[in-house]
N, C-alpha and C. Protein backbone atom coordinates (compact mmCIF):
# COMPACT_ATOMS: atom_id res chain seq x y z
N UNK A 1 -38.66 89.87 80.47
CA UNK A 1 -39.20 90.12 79.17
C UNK A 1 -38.92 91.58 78.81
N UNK A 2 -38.57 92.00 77.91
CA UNK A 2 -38.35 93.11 77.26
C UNK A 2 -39.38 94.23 77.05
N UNK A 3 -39.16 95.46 77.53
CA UNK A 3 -40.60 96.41 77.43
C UNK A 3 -40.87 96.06 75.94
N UNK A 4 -42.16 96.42 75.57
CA UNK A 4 -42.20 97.08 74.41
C UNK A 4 -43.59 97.91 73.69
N UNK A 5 -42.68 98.91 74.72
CA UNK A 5 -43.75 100.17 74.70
C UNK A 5 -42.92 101.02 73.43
N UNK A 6 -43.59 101.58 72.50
CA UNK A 6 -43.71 102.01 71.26
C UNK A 6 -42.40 103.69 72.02
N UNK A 7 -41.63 103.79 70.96
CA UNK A 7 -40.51 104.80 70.92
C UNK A 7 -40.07 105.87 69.91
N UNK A 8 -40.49 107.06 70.24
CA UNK A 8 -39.37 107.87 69.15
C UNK A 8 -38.58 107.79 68.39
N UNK A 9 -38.19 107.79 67.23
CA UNK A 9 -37.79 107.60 66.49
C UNK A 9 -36.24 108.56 66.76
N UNK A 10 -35.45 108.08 66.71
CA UNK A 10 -34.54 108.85 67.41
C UNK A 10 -33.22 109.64 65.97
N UNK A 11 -33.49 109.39 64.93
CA UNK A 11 -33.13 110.39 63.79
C UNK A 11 -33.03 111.74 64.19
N UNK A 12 -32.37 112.60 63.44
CA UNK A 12 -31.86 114.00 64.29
C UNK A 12 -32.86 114.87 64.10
N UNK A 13 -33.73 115.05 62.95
CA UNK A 13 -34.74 115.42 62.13
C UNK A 13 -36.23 115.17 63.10
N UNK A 14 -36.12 114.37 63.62
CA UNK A 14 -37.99 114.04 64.33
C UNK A 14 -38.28 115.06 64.70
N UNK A 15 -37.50 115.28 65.72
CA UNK A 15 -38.07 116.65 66.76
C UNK A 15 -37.33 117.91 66.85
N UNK A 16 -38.43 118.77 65.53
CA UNK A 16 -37.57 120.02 65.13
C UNK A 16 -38.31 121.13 66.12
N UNK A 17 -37.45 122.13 66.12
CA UNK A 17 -38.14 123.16 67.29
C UNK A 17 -37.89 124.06 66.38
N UNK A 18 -38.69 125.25 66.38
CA UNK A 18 -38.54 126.70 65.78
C UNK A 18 -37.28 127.28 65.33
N UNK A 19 -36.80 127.32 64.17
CA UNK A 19 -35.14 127.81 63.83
C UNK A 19 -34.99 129.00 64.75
N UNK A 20 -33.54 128.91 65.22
CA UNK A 20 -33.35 130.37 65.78
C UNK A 20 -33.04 131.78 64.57
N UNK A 21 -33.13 132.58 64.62
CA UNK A 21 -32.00 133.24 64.14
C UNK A 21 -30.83 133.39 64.44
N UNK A 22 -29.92 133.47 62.82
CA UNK A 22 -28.63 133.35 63.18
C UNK A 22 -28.09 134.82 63.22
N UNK A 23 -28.53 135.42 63.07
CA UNK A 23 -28.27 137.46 63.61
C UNK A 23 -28.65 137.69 64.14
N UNK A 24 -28.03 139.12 64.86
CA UNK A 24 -28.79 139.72 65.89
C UNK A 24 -29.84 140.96 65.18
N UNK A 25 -29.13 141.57 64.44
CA UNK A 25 -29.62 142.70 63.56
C UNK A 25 -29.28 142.89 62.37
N UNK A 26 -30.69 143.06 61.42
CA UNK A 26 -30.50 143.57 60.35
C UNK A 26 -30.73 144.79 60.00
N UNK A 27 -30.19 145.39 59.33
CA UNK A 27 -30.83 146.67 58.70
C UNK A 27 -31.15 146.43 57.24
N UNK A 28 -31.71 147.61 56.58
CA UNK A 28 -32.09 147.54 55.25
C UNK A 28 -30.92 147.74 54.73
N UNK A 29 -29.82 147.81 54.78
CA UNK A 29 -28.78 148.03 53.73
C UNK A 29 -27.31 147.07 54.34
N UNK A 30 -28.47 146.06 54.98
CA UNK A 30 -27.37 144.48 55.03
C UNK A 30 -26.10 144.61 55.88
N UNK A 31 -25.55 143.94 55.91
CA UNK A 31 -24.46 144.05 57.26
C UNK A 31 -23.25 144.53 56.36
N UNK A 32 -22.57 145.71 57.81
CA UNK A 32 -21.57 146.64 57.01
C UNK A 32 -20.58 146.38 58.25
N UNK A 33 -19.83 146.48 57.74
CA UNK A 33 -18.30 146.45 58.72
C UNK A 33 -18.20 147.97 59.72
N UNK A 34 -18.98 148.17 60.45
CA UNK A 34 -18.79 149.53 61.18
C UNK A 34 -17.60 149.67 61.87
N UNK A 35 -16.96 148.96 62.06
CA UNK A 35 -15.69 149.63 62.79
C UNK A 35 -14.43 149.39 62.16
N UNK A 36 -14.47 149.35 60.37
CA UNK A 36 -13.79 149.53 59.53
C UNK A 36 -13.58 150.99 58.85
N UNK A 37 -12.55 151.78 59.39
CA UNK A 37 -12.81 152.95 58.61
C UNK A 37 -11.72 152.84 57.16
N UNK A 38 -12.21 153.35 55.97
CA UNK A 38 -12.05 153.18 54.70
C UNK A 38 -10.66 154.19 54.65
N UNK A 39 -10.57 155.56 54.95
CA UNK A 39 -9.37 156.62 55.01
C UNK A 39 -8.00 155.57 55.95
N UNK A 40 -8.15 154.83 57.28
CA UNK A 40 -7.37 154.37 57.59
C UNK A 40 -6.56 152.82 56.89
N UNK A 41 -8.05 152.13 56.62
CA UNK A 41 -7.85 150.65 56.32
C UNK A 41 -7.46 150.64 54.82
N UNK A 42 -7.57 151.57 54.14
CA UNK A 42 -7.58 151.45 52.54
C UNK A 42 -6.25 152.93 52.14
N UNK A 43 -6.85 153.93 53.00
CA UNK A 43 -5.94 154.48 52.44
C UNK A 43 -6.49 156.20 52.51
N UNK A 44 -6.54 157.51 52.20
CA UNK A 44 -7.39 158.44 51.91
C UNK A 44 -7.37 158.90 50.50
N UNK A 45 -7.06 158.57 49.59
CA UNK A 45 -6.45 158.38 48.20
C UNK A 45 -7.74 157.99 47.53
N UNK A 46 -7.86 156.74 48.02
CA UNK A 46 -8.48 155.59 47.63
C UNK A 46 -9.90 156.31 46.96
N UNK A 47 -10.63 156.08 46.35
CA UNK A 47 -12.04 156.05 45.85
C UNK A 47 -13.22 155.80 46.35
N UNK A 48 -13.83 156.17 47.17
CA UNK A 48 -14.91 155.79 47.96
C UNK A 48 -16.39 156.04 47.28
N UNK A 49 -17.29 154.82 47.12
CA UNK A 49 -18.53 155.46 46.88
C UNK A 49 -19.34 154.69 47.03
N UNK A 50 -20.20 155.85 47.86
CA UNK A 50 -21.96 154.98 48.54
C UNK A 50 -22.20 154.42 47.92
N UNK A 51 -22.93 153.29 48.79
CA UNK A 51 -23.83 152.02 48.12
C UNK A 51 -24.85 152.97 46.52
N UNK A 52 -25.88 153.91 47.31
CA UNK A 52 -26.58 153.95 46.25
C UNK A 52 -26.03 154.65 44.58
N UNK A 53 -24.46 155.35 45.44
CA UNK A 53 -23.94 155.76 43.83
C UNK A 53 -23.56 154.69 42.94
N UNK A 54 -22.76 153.69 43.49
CA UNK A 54 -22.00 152.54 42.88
C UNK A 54 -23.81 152.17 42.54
N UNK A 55 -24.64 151.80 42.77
CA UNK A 55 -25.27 151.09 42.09
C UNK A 55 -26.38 151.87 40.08
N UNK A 56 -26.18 153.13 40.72
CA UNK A 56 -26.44 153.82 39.69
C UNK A 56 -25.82 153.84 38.76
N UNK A 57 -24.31 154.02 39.08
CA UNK A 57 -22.81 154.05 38.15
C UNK A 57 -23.43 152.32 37.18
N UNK A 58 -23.59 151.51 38.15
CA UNK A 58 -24.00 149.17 37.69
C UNK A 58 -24.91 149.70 36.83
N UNK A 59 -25.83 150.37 36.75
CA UNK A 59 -27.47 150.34 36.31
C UNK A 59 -28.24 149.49 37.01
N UNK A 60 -27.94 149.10 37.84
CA UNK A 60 -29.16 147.98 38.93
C UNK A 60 -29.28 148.84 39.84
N UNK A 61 -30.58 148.35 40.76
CA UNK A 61 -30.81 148.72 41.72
C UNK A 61 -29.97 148.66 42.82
N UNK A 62 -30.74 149.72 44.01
CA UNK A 62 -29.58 149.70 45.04
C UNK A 62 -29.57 148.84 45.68
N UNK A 63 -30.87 147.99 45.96
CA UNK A 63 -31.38 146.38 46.63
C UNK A 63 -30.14 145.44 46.19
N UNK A 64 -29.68 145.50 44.81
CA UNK A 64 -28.76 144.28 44.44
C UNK A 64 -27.27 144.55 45.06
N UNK A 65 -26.54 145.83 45.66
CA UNK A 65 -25.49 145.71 46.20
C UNK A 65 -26.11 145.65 47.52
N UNK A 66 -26.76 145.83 48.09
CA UNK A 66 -27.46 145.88 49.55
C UNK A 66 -27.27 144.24 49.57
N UNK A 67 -28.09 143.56 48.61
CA UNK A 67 -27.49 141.62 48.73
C UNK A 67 -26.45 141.23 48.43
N UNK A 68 -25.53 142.06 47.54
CA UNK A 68 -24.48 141.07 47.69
C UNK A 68 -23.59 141.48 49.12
N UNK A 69 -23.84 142.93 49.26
CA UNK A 69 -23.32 142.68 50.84
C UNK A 69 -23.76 141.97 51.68
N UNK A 70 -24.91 141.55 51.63
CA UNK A 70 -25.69 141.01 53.03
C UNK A 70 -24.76 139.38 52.51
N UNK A 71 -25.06 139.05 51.50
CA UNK A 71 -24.43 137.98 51.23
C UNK A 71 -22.88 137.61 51.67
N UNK A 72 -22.55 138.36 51.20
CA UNK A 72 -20.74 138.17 51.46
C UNK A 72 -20.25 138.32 50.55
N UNK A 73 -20.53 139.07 49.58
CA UNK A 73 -19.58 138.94 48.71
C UNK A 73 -19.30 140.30 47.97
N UNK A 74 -19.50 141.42 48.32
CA UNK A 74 -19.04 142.73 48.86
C UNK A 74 -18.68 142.75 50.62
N UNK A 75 -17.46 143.66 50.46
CA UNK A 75 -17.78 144.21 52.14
C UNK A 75 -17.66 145.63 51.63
N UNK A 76 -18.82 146.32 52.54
CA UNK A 76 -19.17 148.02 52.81
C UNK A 76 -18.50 148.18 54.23
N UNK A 77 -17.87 149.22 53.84
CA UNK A 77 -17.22 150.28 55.34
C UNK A 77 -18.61 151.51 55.15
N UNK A 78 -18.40 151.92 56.55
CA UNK A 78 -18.98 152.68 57.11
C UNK A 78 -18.21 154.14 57.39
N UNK A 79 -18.01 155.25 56.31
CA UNK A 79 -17.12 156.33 56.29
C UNK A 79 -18.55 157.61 56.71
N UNK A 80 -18.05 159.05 56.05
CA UNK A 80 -18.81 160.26 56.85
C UNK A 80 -19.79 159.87 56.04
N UNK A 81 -19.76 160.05 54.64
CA UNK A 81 -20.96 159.62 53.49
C UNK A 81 -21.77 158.37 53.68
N UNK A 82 -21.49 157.72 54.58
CA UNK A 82 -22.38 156.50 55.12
C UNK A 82 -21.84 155.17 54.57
N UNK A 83 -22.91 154.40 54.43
CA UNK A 83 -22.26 153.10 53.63
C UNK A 83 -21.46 153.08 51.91
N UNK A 84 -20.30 152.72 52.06
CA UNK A 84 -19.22 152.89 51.25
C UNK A 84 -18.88 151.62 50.51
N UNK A 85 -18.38 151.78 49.12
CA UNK A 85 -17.49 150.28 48.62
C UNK A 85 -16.50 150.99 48.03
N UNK A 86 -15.19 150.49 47.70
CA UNK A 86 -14.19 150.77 47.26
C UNK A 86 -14.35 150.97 45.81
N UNK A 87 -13.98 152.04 44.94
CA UNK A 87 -14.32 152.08 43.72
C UNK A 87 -13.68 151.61 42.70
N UNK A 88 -12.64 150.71 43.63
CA UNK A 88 -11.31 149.52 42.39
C UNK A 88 -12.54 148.31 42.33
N UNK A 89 -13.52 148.12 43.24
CA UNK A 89 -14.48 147.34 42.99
C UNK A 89 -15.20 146.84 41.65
N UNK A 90 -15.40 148.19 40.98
CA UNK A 90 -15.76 148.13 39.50
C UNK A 90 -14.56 148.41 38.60
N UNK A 91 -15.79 148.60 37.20
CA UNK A 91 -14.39 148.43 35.93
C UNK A 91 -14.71 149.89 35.82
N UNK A 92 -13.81 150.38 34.54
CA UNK A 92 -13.73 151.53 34.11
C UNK A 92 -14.88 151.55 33.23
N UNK A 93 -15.57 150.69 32.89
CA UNK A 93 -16.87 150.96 32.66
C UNK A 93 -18.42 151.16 33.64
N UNK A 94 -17.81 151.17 34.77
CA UNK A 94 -18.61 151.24 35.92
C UNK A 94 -19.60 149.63 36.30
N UNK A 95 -18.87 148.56 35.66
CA UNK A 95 -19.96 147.54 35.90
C UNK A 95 -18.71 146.52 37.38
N UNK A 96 -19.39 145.93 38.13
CA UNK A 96 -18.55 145.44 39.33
C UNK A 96 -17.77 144.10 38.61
N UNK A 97 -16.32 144.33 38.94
CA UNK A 97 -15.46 143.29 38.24
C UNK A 97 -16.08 142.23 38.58
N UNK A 98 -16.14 140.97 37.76
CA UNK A 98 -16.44 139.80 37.79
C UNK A 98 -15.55 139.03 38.85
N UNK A 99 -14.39 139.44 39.62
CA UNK A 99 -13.71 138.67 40.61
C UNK A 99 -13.65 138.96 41.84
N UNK A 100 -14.29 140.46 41.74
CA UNK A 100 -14.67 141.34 43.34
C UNK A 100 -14.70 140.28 44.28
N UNK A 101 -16.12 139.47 43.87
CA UNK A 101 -17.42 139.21 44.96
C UNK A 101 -17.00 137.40 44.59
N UNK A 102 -16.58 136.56 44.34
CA UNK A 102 -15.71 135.20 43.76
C UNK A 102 -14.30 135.66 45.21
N UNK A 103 -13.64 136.64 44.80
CA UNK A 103 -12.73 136.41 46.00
C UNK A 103 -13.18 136.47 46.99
N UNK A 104 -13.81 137.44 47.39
CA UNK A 104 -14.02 138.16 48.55
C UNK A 104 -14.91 137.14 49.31
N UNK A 105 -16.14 136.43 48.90
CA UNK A 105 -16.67 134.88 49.12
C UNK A 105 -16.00 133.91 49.51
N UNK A 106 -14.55 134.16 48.29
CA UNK A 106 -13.93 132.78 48.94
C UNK A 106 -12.98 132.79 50.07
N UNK A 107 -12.67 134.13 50.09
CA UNK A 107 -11.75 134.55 51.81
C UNK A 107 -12.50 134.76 52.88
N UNK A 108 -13.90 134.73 52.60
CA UNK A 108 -14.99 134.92 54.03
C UNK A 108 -14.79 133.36 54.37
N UNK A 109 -15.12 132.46 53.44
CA UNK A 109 -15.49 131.21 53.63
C UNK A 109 -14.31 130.21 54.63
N UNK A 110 -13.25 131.04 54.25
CA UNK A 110 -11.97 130.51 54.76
C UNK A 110 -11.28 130.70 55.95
N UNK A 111 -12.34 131.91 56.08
CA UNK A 111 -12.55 132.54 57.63
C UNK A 111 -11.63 133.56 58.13
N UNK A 112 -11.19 134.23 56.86
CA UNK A 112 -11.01 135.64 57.04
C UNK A 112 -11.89 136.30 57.44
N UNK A 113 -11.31 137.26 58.46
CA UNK A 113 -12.36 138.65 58.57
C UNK A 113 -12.28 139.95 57.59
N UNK A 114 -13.38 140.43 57.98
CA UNK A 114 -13.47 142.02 56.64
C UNK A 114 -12.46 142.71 56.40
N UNK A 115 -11.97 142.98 57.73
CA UNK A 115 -10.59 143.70 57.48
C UNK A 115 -9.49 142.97 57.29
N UNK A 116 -9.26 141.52 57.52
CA UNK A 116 -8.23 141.38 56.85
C UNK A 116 -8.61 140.87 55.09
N UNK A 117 -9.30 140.29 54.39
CA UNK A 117 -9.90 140.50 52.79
C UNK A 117 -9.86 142.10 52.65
N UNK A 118 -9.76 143.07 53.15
CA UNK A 118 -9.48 144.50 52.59
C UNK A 118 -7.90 144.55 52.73
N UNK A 119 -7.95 144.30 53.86
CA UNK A 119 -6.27 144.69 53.78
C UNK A 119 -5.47 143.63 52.91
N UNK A 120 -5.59 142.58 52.72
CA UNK A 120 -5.20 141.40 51.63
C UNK A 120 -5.25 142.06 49.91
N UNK A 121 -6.41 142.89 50.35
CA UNK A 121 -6.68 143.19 48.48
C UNK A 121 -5.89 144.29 48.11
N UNK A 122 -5.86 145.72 49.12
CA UNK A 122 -5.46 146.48 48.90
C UNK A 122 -3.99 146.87 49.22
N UNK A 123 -3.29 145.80 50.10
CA UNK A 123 -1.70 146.16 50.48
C UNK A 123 -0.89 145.73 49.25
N UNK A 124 0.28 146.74 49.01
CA UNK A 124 0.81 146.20 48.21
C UNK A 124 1.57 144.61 48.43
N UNK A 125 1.63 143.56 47.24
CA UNK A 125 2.17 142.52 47.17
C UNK A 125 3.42 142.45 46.27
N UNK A 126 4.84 141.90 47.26
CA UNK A 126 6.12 142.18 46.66
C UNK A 126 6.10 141.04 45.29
N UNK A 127 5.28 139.96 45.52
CA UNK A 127 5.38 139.14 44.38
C UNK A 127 4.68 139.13 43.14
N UNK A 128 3.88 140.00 43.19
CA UNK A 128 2.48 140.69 42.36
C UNK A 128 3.25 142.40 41.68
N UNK A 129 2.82 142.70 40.63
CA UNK A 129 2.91 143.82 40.14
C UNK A 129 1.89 144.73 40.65
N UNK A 130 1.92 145.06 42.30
CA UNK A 130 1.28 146.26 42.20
C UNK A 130 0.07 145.53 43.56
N UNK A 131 -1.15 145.68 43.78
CA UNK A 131 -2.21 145.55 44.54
C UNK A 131 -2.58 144.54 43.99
N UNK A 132 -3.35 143.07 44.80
CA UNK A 132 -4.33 142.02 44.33
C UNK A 132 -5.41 143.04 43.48
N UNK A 133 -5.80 144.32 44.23
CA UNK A 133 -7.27 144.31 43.92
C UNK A 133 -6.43 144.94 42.14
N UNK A 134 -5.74 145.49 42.10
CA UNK A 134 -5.69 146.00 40.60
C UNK A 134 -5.21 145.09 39.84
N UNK A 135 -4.02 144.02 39.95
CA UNK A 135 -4.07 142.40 39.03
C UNK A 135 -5.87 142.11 38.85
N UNK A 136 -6.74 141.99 39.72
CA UNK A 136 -7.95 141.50 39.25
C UNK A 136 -8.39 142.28 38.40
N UNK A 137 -8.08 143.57 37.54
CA UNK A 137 -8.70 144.05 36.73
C UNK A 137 -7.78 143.62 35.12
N UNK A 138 -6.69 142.77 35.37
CA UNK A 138 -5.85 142.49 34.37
C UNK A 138 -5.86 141.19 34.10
N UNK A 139 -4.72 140.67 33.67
CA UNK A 139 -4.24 139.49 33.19
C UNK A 139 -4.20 138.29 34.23
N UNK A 140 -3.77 139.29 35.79
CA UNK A 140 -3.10 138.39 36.71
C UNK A 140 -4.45 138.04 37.80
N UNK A 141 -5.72 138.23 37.35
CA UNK A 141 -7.19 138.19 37.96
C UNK A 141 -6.46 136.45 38.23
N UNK A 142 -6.46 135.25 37.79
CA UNK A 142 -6.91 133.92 37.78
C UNK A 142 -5.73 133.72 39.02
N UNK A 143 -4.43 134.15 38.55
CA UNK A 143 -3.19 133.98 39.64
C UNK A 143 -3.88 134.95 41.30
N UNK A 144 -4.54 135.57 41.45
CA UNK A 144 -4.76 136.47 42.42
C UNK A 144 -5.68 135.29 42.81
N UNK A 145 -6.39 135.53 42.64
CA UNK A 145 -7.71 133.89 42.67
C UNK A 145 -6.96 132.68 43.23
N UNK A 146 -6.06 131.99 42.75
CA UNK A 146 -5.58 130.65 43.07
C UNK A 146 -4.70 131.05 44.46
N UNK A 147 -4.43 132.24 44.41
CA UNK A 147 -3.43 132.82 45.86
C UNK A 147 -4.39 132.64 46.78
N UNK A 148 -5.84 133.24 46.40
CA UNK A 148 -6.95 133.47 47.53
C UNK A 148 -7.09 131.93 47.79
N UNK A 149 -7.19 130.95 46.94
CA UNK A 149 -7.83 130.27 47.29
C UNK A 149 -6.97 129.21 48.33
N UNK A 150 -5.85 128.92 47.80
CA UNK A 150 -4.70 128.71 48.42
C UNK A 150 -4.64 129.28 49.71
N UNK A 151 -4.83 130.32 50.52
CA UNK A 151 -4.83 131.12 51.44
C UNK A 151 -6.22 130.63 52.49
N UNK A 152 -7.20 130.37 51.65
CA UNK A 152 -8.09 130.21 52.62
C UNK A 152 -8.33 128.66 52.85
N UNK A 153 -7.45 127.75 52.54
CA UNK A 153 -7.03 126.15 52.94
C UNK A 153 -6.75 126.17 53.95
């Protein structure tokens, strides 16, 4: 005869245990690429400016680039001035291009690392007029986009 002593429900969901965390460490100004230096990986040319300037330049607070880094969709280097973003990041009106944090999301997702989405944005491209990251401030933003996205398939 067949037991039939009463059983668990064996769905993956019954028996949940305490989430782990998925980091080891946070800080207050969200995860930064520390062993990205900005003078080597970008260039010494290049435009560098702290989290809390770039956010003064936005008019938002400094909390909102602190999340979109923590998020993914800025990456901050770690230079002498501390936490850094590239200043092709924004427009010439100081507000953050609308395709920054759309690419840069969609090359994390694809499982690029930080330094290579920096080095992707900022090396020159022989088939592109010039840098991805400066087409995204032009015409050729949607074609730079369909490359990324294409790339991270």
């Amino acid at each position: 005869m067949a037991d039939r002593t009463p059983r668990a429900p064996t769905h993956p969901g019954f028996f949940r245990s305490a989430p782990t965390p998925r980091w080891t460490r946070h800080d207050k100004l969200g995860h930064v690429s520390s062993h990205l230096d900005p003078a080597t990986l970008i260039g010494p040319d290049e435009p560098m400016l702290p989290l809390e300037k770039a956010a003064d330049m936005m008019g938002v607070p400094a909390s909102k680039i602190v999340h979109l880094v923590r998020d993914g969709k800025l990456i901050a280097l770690r230079s002498a001035e501390g936490r850094v973003i590239p200043g092709r990041y924004l427009d010439d009106d100081g507000r953050l291009n609308r395709f920054v944090p759309g690419i840069t999301a969609l090359l994390k997702d694809g499982g690029y690392s930080d330094e290579e989405i920096i080095r992707h944005l900022f090396d020159n491209d022989d088939t592109l007029p010039g840098r991805p990251i400066d087409c995204l401030h032009g015409h050729l933003a949607r074609e730079v986009m369909r490359r990324a996205q294409a790339m991270a398939l």
